[in-house]
N, C-alpha and C. Protein backbone atom coordinates (compact mmCIF):
# COMPACT_ATOMS: atom_id res chain seq x y z
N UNK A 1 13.68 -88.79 119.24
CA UNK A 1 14.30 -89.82 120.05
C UNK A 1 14.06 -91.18 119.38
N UNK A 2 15.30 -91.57 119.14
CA UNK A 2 15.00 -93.50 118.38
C UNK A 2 14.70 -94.69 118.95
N UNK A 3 13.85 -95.06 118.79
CA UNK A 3 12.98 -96.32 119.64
C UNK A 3 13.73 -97.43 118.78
N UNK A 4 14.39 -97.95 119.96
CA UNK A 4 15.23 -99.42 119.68
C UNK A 4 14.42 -100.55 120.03
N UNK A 5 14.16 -101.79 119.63
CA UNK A 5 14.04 -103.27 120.23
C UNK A 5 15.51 -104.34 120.22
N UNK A 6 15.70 -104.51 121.43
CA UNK A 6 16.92 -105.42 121.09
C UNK A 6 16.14 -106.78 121.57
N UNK A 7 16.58 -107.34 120.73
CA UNK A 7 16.04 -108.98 121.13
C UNK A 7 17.15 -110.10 121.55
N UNK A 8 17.38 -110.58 122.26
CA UNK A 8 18.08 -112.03 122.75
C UNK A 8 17.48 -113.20 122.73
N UNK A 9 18.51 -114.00 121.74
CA UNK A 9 17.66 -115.26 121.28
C UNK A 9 17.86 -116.38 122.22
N UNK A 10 18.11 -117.59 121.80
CA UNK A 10 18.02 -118.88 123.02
C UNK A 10 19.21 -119.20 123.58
N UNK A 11 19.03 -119.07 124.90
CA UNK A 11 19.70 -119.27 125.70
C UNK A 11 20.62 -118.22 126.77
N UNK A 12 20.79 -117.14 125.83
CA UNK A 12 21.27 -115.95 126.23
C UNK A 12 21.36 -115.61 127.95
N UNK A 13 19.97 -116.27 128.37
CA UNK A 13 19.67 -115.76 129.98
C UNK A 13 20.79 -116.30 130.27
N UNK A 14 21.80 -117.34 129.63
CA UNK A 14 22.96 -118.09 130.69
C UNK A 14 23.91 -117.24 130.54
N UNK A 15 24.36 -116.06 129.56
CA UNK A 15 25.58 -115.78 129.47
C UNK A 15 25.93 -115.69 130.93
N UNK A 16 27.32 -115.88 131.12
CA UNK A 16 27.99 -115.44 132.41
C UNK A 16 28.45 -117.20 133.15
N UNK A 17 27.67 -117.91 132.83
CA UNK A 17 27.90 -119.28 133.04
C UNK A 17 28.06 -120.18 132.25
N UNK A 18 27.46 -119.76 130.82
CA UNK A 18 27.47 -120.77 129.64
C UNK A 18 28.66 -121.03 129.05
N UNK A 19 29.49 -121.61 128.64
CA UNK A 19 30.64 -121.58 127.81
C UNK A 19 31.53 -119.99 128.19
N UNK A 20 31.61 -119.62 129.37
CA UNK A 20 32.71 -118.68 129.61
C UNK A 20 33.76 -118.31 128.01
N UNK A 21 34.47 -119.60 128.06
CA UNK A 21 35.61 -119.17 126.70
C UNK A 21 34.69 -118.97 125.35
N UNK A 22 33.87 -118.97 125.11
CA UNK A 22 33.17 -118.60 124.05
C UNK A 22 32.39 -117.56 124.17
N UNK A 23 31.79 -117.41 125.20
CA UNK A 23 30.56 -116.04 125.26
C UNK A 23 30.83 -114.97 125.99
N UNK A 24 32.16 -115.50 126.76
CA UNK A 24 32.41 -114.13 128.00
C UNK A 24 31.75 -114.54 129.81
N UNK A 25 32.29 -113.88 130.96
CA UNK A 25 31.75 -114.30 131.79
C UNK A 25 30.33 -113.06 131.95
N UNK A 26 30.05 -112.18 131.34
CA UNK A 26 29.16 -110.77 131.98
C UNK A 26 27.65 -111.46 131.58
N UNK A 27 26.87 -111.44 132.28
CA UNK A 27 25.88 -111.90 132.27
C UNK A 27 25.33 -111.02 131.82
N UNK A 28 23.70 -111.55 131.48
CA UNK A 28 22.98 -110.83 130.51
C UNK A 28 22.04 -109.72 131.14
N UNK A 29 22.13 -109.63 132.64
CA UNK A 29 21.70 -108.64 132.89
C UNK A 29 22.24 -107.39 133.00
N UNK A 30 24.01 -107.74 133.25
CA UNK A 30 24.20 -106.59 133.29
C UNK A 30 24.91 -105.96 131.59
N UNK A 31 24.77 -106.80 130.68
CA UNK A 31 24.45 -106.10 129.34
C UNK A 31 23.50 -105.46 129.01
N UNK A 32 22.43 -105.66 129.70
CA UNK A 32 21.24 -104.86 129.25
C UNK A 32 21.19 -103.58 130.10
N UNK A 33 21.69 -103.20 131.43
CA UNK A 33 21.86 -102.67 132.24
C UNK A 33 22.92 -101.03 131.26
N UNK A 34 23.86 -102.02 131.24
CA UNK A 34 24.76 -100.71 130.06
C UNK A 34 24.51 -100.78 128.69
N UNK A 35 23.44 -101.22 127.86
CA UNK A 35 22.90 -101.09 127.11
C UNK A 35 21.93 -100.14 127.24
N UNK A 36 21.09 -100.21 127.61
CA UNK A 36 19.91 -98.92 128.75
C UNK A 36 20.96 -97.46 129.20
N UNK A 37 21.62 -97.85 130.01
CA UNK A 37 22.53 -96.54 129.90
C UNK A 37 23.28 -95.95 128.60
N UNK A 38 23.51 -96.69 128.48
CA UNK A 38 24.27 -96.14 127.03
C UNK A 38 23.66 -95.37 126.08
N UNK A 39 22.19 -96.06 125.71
CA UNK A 39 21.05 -95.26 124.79
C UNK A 39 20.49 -94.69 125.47
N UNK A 40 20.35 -94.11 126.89
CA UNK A 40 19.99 -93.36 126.99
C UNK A 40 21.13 -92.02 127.30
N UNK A 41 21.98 -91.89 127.54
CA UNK A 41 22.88 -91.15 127.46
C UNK A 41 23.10 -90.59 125.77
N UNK A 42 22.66 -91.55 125.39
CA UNK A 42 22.91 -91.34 123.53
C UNK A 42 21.14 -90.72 123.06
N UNK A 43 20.14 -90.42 123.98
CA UNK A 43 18.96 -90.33 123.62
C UNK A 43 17.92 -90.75 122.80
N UNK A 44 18.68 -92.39 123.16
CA UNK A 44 17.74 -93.44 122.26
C UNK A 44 17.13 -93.90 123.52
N UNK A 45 15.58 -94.67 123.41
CA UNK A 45 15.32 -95.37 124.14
C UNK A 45 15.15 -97.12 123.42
N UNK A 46 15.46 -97.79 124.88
CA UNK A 46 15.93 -99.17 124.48
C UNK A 46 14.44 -99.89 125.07
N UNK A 47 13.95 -101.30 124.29
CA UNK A 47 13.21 -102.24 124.72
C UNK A 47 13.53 -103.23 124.59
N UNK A 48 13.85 -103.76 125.97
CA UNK A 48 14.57 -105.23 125.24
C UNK A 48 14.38 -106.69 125.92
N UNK A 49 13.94 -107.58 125.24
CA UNK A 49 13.52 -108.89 125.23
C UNK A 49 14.60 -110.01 125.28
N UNK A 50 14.14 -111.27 126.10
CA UNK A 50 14.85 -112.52 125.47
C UNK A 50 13.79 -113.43 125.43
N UNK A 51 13.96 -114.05 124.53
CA UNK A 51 13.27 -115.49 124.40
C UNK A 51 13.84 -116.73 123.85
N UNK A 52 13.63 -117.86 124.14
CA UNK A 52 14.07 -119.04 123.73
C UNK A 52 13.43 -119.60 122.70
N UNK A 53 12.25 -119.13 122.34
CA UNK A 53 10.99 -119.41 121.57
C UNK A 53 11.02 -119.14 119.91
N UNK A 54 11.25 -118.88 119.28
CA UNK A 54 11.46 -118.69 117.67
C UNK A 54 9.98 -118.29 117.33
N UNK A 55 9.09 -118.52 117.62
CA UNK A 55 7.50 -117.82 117.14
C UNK A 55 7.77 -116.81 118.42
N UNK A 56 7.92 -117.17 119.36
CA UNK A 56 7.62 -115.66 120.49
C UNK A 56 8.71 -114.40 119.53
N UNK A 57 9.73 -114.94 119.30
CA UNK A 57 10.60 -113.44 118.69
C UNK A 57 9.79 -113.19 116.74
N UNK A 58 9.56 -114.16 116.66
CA UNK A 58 8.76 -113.66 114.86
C UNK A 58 7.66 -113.01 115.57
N UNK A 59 7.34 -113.13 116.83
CA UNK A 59 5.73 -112.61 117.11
C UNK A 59 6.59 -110.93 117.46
N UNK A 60 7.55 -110.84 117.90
CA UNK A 60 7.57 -109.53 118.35
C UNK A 60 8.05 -108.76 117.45
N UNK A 61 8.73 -109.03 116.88
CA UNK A 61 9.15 -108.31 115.52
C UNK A 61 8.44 -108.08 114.38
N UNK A 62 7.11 -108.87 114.36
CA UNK A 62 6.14 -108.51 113.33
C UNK A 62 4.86 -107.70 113.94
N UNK A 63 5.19 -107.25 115.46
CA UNK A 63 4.60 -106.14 115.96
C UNK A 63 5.37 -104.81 116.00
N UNK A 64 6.28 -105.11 115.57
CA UNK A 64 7.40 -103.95 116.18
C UNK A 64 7.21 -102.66 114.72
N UNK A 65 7.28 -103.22 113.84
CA UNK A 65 6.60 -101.87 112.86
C UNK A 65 5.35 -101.14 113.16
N UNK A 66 5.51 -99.89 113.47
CA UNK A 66 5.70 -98.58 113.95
C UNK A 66 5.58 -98.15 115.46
N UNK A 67 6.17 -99.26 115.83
CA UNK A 67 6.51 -98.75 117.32
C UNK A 67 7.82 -98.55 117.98
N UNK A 68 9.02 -99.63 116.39
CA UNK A 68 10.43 -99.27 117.07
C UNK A 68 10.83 -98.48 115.68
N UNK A 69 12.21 -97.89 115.64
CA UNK A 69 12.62 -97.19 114.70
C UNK A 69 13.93 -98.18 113.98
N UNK A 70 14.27 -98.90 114.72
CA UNK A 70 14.95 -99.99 114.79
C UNK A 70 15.35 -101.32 115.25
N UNK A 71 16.23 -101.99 115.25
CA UNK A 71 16.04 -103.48 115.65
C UNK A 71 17.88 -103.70 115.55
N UNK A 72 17.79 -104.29 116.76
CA UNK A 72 19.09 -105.22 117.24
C UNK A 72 18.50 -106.40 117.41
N UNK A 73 19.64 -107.38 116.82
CA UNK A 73 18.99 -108.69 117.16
C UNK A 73 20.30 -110.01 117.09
N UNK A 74 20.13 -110.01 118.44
CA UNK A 74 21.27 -111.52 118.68
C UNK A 74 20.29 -112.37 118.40
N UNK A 75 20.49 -113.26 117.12
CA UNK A 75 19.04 -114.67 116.95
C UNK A 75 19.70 -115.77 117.49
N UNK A 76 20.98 -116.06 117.81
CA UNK A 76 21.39 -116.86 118.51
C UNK A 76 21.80 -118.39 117.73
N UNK A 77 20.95 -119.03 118.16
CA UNK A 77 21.09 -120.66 116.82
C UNK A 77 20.09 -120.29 115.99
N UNK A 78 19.06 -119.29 116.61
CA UNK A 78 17.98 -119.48 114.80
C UNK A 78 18.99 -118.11 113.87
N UNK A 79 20.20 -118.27 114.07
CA UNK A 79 20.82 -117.24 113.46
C UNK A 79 20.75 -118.08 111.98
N UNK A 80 21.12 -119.42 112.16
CA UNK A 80 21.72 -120.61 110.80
C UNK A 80 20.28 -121.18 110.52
N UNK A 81 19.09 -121.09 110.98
CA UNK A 81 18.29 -122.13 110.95
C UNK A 81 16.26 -121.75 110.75
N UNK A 82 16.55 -120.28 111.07
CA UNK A 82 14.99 -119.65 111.53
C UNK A 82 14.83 -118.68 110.13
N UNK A 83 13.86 -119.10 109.06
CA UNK A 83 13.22 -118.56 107.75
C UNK A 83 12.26 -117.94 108.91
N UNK A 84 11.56 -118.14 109.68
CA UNK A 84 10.67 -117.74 110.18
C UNK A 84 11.21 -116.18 110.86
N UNK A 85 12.53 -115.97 111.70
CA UNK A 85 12.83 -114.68 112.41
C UNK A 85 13.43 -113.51 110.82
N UNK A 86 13.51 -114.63 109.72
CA UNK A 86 14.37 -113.75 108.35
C UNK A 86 12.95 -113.14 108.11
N UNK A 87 12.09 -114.26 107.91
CA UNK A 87 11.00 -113.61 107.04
C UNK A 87 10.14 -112.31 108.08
N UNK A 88 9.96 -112.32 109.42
CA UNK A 88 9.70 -111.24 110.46
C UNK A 88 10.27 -109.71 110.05
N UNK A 89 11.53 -110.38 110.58
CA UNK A 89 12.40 -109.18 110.24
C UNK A 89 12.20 -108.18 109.00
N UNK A 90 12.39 -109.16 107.62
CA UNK A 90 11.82 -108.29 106.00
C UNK A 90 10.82 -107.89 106.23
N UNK A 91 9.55 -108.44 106.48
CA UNK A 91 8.41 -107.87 107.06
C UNK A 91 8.18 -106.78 107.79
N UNK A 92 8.63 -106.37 108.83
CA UNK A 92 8.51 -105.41 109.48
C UNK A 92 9.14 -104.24 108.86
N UNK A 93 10.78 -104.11 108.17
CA UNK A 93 10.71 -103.17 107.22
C UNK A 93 11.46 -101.95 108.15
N UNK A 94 12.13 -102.61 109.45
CA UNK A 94 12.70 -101.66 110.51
C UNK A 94 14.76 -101.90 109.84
N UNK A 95 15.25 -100.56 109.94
CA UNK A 95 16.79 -101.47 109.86
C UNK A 95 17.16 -102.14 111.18
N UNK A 96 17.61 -103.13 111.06
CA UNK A 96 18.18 -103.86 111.77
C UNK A 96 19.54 -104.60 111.45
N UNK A 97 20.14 -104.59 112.81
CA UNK A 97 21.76 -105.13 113.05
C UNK A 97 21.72 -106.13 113.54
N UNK A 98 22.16 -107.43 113.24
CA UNK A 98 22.45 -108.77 113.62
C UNK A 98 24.04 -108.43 114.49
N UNK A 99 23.56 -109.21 115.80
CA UNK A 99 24.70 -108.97 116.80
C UNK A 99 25.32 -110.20 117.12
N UNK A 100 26.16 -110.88 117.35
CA UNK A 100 26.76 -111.70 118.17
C UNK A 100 27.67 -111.38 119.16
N UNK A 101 28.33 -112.31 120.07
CA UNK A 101 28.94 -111.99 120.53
C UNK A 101 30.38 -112.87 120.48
N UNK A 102 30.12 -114.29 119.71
CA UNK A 102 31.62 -114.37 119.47
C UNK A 102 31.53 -114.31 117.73
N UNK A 103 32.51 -114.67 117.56
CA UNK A 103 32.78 -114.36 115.75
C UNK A 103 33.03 -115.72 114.85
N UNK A 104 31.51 -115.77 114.71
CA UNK A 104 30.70 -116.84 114.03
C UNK A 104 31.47 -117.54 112.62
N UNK A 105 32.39 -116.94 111.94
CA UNK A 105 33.31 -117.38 111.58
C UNK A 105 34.45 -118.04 111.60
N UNK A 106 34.70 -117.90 112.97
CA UNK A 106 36.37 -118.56 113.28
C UNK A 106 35.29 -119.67 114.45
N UNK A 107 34.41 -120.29 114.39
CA UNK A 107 33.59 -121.21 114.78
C UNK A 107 33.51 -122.35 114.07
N UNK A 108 32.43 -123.43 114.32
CA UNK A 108 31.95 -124.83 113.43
C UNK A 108 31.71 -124.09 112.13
N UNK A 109 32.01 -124.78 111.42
CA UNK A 109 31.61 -124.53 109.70
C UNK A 109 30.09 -124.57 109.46
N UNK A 110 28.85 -124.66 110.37
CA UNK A 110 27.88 -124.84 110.19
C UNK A 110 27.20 -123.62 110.77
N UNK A 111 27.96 -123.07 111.74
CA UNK A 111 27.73 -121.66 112.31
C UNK A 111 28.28 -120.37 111.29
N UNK A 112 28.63 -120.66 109.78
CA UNK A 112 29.33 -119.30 109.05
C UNK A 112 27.99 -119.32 108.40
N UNK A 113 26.80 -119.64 108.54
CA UNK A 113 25.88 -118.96 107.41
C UNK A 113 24.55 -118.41 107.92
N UNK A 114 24.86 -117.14 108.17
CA UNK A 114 23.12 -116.75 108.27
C UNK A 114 22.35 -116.46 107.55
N UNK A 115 20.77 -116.83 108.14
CA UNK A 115 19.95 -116.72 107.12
C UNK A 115 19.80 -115.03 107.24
N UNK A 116 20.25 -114.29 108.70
CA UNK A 116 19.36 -113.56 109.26
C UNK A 116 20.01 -112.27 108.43
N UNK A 117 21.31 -112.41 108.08
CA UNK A 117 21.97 -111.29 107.95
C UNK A 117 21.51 -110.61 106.63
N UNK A 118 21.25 -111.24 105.50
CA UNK A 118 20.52 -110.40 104.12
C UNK A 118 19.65 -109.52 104.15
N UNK A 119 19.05 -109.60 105.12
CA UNK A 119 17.92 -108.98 105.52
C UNK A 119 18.28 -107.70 106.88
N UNK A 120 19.30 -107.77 107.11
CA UNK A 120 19.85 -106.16 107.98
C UNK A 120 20.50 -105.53 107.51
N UNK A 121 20.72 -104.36 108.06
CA UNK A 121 21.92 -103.69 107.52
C UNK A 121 23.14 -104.02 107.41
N UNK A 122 23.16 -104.76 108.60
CA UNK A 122 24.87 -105.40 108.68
C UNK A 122 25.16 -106.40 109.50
N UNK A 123 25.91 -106.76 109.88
CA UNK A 123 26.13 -107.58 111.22
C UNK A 123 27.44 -107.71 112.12
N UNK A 124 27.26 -107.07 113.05
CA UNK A 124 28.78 -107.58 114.40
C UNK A 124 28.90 -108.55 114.94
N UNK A 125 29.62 -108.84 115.12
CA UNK A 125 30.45 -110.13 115.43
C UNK A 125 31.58 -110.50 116.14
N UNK A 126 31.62 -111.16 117.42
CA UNK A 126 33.36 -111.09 117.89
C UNK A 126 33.71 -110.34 118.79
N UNK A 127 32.89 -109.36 119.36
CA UNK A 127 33.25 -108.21 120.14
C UNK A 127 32.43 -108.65 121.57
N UNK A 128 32.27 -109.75 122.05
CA UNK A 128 31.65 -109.92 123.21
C UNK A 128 30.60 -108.90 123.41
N UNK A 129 30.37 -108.50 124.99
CA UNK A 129 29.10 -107.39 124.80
C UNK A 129 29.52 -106.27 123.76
N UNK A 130 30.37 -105.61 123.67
CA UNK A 130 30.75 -105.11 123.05
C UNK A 130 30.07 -104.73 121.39
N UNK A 131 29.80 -106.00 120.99
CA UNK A 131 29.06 -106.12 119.78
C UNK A 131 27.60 -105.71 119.63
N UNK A 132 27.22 -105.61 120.78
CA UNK A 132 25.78 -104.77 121.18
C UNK A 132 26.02 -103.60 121.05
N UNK A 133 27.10 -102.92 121.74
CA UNK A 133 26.82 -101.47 121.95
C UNK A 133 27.23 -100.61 120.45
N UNK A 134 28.41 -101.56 119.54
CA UNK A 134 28.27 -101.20 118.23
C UNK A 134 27.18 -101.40 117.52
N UNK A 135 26.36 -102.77 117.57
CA UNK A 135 24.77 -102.35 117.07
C UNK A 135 24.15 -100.98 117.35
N UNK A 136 24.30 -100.93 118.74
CA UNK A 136 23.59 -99.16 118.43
C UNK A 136 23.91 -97.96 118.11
N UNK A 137 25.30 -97.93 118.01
CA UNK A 137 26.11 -96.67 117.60
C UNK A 137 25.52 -96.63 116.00
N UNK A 138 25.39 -97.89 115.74
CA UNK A 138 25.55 -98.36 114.11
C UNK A 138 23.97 -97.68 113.82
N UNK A 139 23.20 -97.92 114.08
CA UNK A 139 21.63 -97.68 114.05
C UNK A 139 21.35 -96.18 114.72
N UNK A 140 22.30 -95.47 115.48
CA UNK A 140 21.79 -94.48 116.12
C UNK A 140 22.71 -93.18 115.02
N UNK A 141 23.82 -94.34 114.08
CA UNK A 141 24.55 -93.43 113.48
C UNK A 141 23.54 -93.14 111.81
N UNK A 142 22.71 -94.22 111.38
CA UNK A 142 22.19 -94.26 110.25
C UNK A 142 20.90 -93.16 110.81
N UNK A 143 20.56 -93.46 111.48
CA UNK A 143 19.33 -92.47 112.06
C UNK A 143 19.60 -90.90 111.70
N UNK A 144 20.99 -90.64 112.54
CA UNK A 144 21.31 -88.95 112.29
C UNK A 144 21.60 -89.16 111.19
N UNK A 145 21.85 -90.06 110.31
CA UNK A 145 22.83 -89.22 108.87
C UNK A 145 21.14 -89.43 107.66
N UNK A 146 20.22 -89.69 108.23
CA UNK A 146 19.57 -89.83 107.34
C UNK A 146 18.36 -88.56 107.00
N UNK A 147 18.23 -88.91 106.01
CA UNK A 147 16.83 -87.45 105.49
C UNK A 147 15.52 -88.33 106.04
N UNK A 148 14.73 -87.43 106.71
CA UNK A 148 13.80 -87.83 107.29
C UNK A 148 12.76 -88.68 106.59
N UNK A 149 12.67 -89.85 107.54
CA UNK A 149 12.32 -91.13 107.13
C UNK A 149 12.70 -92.16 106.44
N UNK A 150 14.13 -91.37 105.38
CA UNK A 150 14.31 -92.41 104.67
C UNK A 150 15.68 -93.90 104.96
N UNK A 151 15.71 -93.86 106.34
CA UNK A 151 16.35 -94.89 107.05
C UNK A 151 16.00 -96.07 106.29
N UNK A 152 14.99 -96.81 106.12
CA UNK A 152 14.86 -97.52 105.35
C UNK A 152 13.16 -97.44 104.55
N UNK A 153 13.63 -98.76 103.60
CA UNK A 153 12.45 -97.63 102.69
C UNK A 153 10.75 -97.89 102.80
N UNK A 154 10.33 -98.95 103.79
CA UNK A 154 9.18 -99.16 104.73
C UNK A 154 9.46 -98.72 105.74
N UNK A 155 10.66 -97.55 106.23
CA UNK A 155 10.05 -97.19 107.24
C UNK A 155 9.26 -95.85 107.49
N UNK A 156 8.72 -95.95 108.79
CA UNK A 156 7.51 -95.09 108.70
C UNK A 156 8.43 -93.52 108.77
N UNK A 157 7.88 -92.50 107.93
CA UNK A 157 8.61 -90.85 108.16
C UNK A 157 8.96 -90.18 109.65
N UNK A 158 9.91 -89.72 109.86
CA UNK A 158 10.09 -89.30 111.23
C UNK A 158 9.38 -87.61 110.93
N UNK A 159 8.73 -87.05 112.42
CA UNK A 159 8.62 -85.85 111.54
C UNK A 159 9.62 -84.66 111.26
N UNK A 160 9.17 -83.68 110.49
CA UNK A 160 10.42 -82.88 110.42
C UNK A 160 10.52 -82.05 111.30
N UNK A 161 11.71 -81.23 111.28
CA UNK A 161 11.83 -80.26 112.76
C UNK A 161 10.99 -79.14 112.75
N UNK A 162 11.12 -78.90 113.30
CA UNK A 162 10.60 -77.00 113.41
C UNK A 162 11.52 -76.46 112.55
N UNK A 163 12.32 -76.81 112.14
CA UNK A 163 13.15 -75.81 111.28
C UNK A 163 12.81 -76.13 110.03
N UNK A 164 12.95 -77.27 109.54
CA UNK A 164 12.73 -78.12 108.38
C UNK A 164 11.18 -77.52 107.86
N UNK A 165 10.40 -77.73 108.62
CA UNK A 165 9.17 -77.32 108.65
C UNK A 165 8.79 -75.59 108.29
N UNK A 166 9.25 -74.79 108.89
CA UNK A 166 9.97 -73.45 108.54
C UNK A 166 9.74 -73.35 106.59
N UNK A 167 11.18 -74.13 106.72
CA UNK A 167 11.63 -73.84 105.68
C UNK A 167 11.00 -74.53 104.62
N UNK A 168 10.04 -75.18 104.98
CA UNK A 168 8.76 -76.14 103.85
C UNK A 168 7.89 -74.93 103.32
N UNK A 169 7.36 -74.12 104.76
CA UNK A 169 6.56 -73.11 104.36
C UNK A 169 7.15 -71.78 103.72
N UNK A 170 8.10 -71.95 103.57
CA UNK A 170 8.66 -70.49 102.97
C UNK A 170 9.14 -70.83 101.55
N UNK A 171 9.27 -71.81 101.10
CA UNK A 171 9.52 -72.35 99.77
C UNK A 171 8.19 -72.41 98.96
N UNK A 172 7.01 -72.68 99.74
CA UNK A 172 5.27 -72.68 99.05
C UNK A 172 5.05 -71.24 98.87
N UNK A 173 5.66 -70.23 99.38
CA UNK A 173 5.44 -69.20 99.18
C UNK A 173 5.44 -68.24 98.09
């Protein structure tokens, strides 16, 4: 089962009231609400945070190696601006998906550059909540297609199955 952290960066608690034409009206509880359903219907389990704080989210993400298997992460404005959530993130050594929810490109010219994104696997963009729940398809899809452990290459080994395992001992033979 894949242990997710999704994190929400500053300000997030307003979706639903904040800039409607830019962020959507669905508030952030009930994204997390079908986020939680969703992985768990998908047999991931979800943990998920907001903070406004830029050391509170470097603090959680440089705890989060070997307790999540992965990482979603809306950084919000420290998307253009936080060395501190880039350098967390490399650190910890989890894959992670940079999420937004509008599409940071067709925005201010000062909003097209993240620091955060070199450092994930990828990043969504543009899809309102929407762009969350492809973060986890995205992370729950690298998980199954991968040979055990090697999701990324600090991360910690998943173990192998009973079958896998099987077939370890019959090859020493």
């Amino acid at each position: 089962m894949m242990k997710i952290l999704v994190i929400h960066g500053p300000n997030l608690q307003l979706l639903g009231s904040r800039q409607p034409t830019v962020y959507g009206t669905v508030p952030l509880a009930r994204i997390n609400q079908e986020l939680k359903q969703m992985a768990h219907a998908r047999g991931a389990i979800l943990t998920i945070m907001q903070s406004n704080h830029e050391g509170e989210i470097a603090s959680v993400i440089g705890a989060a190696r070997g307790r999540y298997d992965g990482l979603i992460i809306n950084p919000a404005a420290y998307t253009h601006t936080s060395v501190a959530i880039r350098d967390a993130i490399e650190a910890a050594g989890l894959p992670t998906v940079e999420v937004h929810l509008s599409n940071l490109y067709a925005r201010e010219p000062f909003r097209h550059q993240s620091l955060i994104a070199p450092v994930c696997r990828g990043q969504i963009c543009g899809f309102g909540p929407i762009s969350y729940r492809l973060g986890i398809d995205a992370l729950l899809a690298l998980w199954a297609a991968a040979p055990q452990g090697s999701l990324h290459p600090s991360m910690p080994t998943r173990k192998p199955s009973s079958a896998a395992r099987a077939s370890k001992r019959r090859k020493r033979r």
